[in-house]
N, C-alpha and C. Protein backbone atom coordinates (compact mmCIF):
# COMPACT_ATOMS: atom_id res chain seq x y z
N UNK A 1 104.42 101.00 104.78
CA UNK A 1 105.00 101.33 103.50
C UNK A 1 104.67 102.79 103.19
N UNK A 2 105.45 103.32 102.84
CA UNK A 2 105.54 104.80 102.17
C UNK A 2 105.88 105.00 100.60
N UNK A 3 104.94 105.84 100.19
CA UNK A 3 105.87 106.04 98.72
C UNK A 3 105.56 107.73 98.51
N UNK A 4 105.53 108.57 97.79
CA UNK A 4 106.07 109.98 97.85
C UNK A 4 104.83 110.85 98.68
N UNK A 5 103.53 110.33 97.86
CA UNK A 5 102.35 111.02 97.94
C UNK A 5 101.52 110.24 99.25
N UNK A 6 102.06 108.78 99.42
CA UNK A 6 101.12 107.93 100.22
C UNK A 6 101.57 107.25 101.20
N UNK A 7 100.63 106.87 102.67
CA UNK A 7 101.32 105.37 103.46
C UNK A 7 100.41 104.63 103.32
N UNK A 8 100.77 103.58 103.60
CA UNK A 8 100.11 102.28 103.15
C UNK A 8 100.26 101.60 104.61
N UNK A 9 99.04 101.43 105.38
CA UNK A 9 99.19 101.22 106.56
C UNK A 9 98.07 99.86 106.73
N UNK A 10 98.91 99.20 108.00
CA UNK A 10 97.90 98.20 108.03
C UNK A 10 96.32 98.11 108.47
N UNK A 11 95.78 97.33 108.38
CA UNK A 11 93.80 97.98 109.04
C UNK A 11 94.27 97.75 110.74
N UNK A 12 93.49 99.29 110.94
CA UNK A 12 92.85 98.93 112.22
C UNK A 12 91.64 99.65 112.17
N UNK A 13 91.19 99.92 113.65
CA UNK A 13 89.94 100.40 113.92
C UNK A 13 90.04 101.67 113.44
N UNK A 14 91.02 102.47 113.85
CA UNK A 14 91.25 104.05 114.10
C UNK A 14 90.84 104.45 112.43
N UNK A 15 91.12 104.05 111.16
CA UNK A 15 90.79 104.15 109.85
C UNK A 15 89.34 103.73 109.51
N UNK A 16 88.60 103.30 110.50
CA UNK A 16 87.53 102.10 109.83
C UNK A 16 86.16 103.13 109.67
N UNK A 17 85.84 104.36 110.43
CA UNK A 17 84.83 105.48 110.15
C UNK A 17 85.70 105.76 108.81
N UNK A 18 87.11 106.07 108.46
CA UNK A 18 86.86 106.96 107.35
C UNK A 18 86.90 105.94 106.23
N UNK A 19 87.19 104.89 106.31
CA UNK A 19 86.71 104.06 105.31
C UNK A 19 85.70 103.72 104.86
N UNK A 20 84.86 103.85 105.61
CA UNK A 20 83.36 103.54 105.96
C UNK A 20 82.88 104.95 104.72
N UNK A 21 82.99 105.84 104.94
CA UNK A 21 82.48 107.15 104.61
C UNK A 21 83.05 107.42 103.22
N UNK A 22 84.19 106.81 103.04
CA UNK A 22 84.88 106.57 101.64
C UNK A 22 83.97 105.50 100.71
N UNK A 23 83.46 104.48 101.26
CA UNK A 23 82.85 103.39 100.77
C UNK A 23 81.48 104.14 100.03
N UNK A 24 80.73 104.67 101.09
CA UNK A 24 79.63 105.61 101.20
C UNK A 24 79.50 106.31 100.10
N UNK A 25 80.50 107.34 99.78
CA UNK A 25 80.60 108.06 99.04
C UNK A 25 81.04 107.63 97.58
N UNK A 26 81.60 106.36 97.36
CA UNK A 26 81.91 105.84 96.12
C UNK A 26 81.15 104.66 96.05
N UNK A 27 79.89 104.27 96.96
CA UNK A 27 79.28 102.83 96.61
C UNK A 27 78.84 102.61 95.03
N UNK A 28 78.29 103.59 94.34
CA UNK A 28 77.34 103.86 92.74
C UNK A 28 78.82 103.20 92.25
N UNK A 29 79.91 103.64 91.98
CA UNK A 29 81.10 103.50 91.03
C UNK A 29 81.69 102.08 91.69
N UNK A 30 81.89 101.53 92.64
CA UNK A 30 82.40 100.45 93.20
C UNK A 30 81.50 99.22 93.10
N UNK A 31 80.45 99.72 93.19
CA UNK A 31 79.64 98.47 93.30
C UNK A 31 79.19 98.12 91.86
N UNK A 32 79.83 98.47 91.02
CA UNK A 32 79.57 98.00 89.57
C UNK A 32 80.01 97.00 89.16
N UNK A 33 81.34 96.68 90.20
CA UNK A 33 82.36 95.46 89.92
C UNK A 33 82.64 94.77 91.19
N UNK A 34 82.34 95.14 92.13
CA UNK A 34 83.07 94.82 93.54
C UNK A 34 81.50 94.04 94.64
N UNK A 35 81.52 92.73 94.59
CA UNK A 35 80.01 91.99 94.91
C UNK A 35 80.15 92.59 96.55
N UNK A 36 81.14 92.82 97.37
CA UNK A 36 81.07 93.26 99.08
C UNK A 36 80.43 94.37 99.16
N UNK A 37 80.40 95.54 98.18
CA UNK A 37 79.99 96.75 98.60
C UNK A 37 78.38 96.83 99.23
N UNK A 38 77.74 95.81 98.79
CA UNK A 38 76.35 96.18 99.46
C UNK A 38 76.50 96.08 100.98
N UNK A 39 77.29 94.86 101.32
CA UNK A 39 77.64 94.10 102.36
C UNK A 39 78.60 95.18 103.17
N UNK A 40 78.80 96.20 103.18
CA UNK A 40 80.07 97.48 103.93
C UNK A 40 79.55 98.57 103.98
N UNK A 41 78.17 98.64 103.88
CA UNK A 41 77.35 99.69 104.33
C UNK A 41 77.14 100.31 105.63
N UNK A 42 77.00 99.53 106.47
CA UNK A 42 77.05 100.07 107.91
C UNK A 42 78.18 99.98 108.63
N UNK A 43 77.74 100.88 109.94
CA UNK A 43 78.70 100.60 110.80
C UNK A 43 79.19 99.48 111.12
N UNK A 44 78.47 98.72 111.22
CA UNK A 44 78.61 97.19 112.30
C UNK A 44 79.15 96.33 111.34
N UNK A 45 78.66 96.63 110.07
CA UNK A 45 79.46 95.48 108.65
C UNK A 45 81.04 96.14 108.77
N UNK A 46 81.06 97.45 108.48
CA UNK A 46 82.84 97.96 108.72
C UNK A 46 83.65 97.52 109.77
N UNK A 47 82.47 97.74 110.80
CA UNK A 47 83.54 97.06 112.16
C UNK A 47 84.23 95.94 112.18
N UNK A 48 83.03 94.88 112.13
CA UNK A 48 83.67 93.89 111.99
C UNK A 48 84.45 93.56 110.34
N UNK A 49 84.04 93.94 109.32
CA UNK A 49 84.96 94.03 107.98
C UNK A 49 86.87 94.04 108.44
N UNK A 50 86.77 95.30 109.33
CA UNK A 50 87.67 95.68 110.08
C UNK A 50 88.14 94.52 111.29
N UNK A 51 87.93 94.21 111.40
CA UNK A 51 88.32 93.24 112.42
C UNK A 51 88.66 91.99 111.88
N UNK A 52 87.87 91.49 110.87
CA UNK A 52 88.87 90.47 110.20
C UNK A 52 90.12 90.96 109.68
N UNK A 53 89.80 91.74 109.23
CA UNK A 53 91.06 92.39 107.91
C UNK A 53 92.20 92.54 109.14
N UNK A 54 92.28 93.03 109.95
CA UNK A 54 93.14 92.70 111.03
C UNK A 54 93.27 91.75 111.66
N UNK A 55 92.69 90.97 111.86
CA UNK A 55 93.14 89.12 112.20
C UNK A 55 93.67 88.88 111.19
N UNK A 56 93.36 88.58 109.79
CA UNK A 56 93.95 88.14 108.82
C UNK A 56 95.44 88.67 108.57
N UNK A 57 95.50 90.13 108.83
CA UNK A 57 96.96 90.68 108.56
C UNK A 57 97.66 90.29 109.81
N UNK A 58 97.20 89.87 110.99
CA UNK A 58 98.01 89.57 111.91
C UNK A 58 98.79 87.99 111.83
N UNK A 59 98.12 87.20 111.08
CA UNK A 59 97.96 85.80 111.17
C UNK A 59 98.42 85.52 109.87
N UNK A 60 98.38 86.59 108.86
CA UNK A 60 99.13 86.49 107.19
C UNK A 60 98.14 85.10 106.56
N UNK A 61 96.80 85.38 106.83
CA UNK A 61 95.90 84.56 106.01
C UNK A 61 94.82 85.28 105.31
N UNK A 62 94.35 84.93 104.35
CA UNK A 62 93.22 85.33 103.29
C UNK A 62 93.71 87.03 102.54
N UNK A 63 93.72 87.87 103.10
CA UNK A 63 94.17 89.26 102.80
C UNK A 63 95.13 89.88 103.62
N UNK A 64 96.04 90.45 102.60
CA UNK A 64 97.23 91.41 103.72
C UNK A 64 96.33 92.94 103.27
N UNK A 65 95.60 93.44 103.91
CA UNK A 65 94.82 94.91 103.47
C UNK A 65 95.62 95.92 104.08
N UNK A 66 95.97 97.05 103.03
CA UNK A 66 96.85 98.28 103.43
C UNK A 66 95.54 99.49 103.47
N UNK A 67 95.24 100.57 104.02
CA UNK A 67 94.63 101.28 104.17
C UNK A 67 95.72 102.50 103.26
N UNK A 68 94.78 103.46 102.25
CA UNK A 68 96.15 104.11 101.69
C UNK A 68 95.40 105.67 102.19
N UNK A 69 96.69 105.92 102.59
CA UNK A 69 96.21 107.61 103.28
C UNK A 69 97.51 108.41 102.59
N UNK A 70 96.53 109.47 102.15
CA UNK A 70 97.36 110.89 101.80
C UNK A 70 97.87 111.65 102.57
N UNK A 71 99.16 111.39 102.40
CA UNK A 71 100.29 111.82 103.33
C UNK A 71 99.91 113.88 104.04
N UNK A 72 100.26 114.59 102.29
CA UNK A 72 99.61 115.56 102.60
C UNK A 72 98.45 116.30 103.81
N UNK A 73 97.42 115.22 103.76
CA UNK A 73 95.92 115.88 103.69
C UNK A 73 95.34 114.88 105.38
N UNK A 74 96.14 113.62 105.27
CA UNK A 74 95.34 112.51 106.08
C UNK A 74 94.60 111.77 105.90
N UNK A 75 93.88 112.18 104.36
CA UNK A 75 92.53 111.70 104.04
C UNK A 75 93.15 110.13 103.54
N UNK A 76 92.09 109.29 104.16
CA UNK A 76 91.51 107.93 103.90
C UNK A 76 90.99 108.12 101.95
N UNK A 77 91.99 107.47 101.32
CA UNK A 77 91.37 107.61 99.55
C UNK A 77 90.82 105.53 99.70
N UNK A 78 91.60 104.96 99.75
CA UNK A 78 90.95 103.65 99.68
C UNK A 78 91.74 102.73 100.29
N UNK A 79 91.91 101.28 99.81
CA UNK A 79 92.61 100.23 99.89
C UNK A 79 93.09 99.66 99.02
N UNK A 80 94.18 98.61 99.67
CA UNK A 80 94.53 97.56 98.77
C UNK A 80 95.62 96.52 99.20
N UNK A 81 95.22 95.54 98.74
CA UNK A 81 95.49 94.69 100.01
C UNK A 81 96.11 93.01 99.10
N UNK A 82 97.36 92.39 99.38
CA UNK A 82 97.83 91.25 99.06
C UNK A 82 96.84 89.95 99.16
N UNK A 83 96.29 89.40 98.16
CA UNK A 83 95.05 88.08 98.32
C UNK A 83 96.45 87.27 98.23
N UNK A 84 96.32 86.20 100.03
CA UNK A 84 97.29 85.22 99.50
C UNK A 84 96.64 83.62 98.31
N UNK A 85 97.06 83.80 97.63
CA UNK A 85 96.70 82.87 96.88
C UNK A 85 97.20 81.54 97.26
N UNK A 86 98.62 81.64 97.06
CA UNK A 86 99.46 80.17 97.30
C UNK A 86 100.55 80.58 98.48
N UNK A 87 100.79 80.18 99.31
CA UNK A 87 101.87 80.33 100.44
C UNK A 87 103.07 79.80 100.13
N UNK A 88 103.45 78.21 99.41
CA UNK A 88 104.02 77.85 98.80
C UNK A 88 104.91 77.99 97.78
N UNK A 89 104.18 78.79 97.18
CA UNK A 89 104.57 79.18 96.04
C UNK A 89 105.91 80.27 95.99
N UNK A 90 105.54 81.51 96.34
CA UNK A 90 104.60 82.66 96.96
C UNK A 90 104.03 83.20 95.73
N UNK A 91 102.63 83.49 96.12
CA UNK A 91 101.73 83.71 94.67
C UNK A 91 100.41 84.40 95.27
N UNK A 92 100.11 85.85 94.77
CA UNK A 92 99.45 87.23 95.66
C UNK A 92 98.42 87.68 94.71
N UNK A 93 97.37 87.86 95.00
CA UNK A 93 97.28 88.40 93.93
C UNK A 93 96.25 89.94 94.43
N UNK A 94 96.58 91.03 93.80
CA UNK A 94 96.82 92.49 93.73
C UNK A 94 94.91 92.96 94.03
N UNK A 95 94.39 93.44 94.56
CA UNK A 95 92.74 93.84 94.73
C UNK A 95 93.32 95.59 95.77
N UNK A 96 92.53 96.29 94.61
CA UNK A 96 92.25 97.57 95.30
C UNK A 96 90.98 98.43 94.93
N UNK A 97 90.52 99.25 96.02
CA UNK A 97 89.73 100.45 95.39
C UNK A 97 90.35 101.56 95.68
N UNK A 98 89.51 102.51 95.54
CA UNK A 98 89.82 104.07 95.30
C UNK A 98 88.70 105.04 95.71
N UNK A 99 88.68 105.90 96.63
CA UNK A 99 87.45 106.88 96.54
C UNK A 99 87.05 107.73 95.07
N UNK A 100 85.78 107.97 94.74
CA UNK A 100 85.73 108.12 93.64
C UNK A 100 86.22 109.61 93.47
N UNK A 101 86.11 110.31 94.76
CA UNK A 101 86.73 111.38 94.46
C UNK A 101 88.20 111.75 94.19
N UNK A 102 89.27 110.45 94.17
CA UNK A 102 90.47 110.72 94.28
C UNK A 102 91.10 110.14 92.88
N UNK A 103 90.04 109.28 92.19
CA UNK A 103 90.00 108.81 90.87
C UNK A 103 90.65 109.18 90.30
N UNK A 104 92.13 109.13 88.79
CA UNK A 104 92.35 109.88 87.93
C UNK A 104 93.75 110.22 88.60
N UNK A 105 94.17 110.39 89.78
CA UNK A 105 95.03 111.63 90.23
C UNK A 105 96.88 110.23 90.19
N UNK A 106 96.61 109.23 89.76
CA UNK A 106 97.83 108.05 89.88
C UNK A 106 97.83 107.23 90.96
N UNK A 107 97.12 108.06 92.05
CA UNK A 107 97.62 106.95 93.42
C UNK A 107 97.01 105.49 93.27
N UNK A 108 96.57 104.93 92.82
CA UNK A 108 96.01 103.06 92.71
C UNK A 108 97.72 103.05 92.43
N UNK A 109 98.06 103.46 91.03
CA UNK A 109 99.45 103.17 90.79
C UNK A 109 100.84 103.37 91.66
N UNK A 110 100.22 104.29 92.43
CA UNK A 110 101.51 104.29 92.91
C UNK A 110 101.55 103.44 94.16
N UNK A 111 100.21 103.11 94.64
CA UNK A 111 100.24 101.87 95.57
C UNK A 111 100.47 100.42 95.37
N UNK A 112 99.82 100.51 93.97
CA UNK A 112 100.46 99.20 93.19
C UNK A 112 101.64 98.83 93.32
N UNK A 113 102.75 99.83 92.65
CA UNK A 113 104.00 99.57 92.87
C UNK A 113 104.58 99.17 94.29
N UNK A 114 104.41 100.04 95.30
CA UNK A 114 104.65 99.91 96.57
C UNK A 114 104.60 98.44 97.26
N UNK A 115 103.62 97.62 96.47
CA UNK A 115 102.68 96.53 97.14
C UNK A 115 103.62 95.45 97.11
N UNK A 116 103.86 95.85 95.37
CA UNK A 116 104.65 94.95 94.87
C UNK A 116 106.30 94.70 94.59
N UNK A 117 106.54 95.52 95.21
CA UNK A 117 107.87 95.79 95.32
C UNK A 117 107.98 95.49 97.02
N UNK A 118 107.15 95.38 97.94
CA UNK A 118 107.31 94.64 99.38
C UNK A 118 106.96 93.20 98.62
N UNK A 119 105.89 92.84 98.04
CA UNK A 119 105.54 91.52 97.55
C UNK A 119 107.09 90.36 97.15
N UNK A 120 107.45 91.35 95.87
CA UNK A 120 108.46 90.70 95.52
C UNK A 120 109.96 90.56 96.41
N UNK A 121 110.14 91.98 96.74
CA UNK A 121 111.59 91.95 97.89
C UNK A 121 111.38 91.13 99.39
N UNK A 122 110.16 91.42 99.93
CA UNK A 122 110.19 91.02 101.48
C UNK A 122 109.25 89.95 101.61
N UNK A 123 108.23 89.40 100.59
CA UNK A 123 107.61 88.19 100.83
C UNK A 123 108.22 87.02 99.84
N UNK A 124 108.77 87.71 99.09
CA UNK A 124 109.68 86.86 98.14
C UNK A 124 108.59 85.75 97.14
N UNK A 125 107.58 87.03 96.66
CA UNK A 125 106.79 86.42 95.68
C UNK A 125 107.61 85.95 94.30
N UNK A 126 106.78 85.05 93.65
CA UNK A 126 107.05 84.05 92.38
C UNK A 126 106.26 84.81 91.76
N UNK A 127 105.22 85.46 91.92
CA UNK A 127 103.81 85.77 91.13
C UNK A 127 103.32 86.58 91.82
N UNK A 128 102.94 87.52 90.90
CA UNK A 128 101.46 88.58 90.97
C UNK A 128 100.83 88.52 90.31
N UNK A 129 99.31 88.60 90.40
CA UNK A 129 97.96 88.51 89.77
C UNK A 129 97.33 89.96 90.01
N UNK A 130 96.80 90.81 88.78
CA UNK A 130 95.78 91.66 88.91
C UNK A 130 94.65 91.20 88.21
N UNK A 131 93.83 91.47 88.66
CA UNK A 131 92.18 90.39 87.85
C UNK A 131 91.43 91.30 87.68
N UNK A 132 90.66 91.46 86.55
CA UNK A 132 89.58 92.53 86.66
C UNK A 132 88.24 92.29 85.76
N UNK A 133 87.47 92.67 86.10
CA UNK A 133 86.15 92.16 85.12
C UNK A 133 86.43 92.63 83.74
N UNK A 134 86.01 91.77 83.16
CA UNK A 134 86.58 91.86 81.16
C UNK A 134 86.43 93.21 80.96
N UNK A 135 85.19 94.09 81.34
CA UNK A 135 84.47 95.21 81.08
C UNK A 135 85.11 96.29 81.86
N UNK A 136 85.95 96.09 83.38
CA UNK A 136 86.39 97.24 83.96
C UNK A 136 87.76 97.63 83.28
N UNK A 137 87.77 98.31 82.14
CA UNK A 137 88.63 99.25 81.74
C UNK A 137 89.45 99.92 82.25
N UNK A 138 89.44 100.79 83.39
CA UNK A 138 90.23 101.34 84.42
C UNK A 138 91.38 100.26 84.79
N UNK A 139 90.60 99.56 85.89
CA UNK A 139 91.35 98.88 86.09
C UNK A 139 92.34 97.32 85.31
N UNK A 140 92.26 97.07 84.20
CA UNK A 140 92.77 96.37 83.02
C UNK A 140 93.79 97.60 82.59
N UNK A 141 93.34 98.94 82.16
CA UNK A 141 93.98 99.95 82.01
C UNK A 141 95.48 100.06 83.31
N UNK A 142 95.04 100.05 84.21
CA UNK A 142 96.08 100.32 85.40
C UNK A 142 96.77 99.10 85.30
N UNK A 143 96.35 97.79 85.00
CA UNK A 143 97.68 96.86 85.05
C UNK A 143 98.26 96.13 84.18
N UNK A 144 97.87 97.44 82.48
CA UNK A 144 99.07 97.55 81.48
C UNK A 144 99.91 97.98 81.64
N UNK A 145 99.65 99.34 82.13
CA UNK A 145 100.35 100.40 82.38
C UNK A 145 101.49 99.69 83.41
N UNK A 146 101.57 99.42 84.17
CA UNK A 146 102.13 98.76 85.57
C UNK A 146 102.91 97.93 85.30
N UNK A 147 102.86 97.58 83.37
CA UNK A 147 103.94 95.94 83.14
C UNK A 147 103.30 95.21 83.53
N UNK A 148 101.87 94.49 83.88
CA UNK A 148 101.65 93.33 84.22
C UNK A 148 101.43 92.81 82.16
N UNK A 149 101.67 91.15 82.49
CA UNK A 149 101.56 90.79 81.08
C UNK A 149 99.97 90.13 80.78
N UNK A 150 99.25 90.32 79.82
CA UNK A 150 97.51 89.89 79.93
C UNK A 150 98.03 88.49 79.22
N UNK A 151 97.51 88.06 80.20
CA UNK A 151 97.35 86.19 80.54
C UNK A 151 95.97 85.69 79.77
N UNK A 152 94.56 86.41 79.51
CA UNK A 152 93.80 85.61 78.47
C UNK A 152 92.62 86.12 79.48
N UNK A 153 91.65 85.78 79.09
CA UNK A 153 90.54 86.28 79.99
C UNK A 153 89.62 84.35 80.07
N UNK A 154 88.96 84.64 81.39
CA UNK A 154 88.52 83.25 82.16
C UNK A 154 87.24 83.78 81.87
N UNK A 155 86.59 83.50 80.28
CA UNK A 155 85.19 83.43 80.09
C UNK A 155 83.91 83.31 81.14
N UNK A 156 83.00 83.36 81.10
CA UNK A 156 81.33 83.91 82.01
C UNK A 156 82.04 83.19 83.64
N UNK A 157 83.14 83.50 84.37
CA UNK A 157 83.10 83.24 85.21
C UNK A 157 82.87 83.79 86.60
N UNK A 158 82.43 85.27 86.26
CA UNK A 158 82.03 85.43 87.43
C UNK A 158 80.50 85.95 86.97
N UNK A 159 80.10 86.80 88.36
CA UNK A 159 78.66 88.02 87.82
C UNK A 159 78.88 88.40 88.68
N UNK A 160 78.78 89.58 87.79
CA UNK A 160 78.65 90.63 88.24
C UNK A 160 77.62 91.12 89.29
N UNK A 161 77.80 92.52 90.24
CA UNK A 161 76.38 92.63 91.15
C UNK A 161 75.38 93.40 90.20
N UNK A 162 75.14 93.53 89.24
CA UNK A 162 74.09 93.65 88.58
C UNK A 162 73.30 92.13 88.31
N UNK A 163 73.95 90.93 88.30
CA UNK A 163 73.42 89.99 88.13
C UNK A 163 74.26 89.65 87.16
N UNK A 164 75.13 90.48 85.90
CA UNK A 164 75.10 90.11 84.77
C UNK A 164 76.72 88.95 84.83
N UNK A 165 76.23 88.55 83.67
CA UNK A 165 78.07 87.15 83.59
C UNK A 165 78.39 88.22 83.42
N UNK A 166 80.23 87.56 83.21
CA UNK A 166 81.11 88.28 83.01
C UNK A 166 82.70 87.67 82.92
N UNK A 167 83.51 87.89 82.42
CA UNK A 167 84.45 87.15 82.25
C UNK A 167 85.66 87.75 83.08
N UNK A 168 86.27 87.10 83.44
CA UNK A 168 87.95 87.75 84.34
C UNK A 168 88.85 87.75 83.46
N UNK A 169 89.55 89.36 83.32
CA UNK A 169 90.96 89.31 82.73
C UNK A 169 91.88 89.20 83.46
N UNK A 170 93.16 88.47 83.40
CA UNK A 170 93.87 88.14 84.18
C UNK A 170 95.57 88.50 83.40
N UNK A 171 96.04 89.43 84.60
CA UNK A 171 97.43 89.76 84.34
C UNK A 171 98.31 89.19 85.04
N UNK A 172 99.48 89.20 85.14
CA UNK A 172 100.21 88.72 85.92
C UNK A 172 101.96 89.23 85.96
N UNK A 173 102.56 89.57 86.52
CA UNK A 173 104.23 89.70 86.75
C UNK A 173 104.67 88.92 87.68
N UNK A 174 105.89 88.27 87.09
CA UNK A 174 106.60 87.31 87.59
C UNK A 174 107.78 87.93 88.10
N UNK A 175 108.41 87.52 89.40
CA UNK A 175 110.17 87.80 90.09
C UNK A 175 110.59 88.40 89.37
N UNK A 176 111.01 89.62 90.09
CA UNK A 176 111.78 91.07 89.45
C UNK A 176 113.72 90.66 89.14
């Protein structure tokens, strides 16, 4: 997938150092909300991280993960990747990060769209889900903006990696 500024490519190995080094460099800001980041620290956790994420996209189970690279530059900014929820259904729901250095500049959004516009045209989704901790603002912020509609928030159900509860807000867009 392409969109003006970005490709959206599937995981392989050849991305998995600069993801790695992306992770690295944004663990403090990611790991505020995101419980894997301790767990994607090393080499050998990326590798293999990487190696599922490519079985899974090969086999269209647990995560479809896009690697998003700046067309411009080359640079590895983050991911984001289709959670199949329901196969049946079809029902996805939306998980991305961002290097913290690339923060601010639109691209989450403009991969968003991209995701979901293959979601809805070529997987022939019923449903999209963006979920975000009650407290992550940014991202609740990114999927107003985006037209998703806020569905209610799912009280102390997760915790956070600080330890702390926390509740899930949950958006959602239905067939375009």
């Amino acid at each position: 997938m392409e969109t003006g500024r970005l490709k959206l490519l599937p995981p392989s190995m050849k991305y998995q150092p600069m993801m790695l080094e992306a992770i690295l460099e944004s663990q403090d800001e990611l790991g505020v909300y995101l419980p894997w980041v301790p767990y994607a620290l090393t080499e050998a956790e990326s590798i293999e991280n990487t190696k599922r994420a490519i079985s899974n996209f090969e086999n269209f189970e647990g995560e479809l993960r896009y690697s998003i690279i700046e067309k411009s530059t080359g640079r590895f900014l983050g991911a984001i990747g289709l959670i199949i929820r329901d196969k049946a259904v079809p029902y996805f729901e939306i998980g991305y990060w961002l290097r913290s250095s690339n923060v601010g500049y639109g691209f989450i959004s403009e991969a968003v769209k991209a995701v979901e516009t293959y979601a809805f045209k070529e997987l022939k989704a019923n449903r999209l889900e963006i979920k975000a901790a009650e407290h992550n603002l940014r991202s609740r912020s990114l999927a107003e903006r985006g037209g998703y509609t806020f569905e209610g928030i799912l009280r102390n159900n997760r915790r956070l990696p600080s330890g702390e509860l926390s509740g899930t807000a949950v958006y959602a867009k239905t067939g375009l």
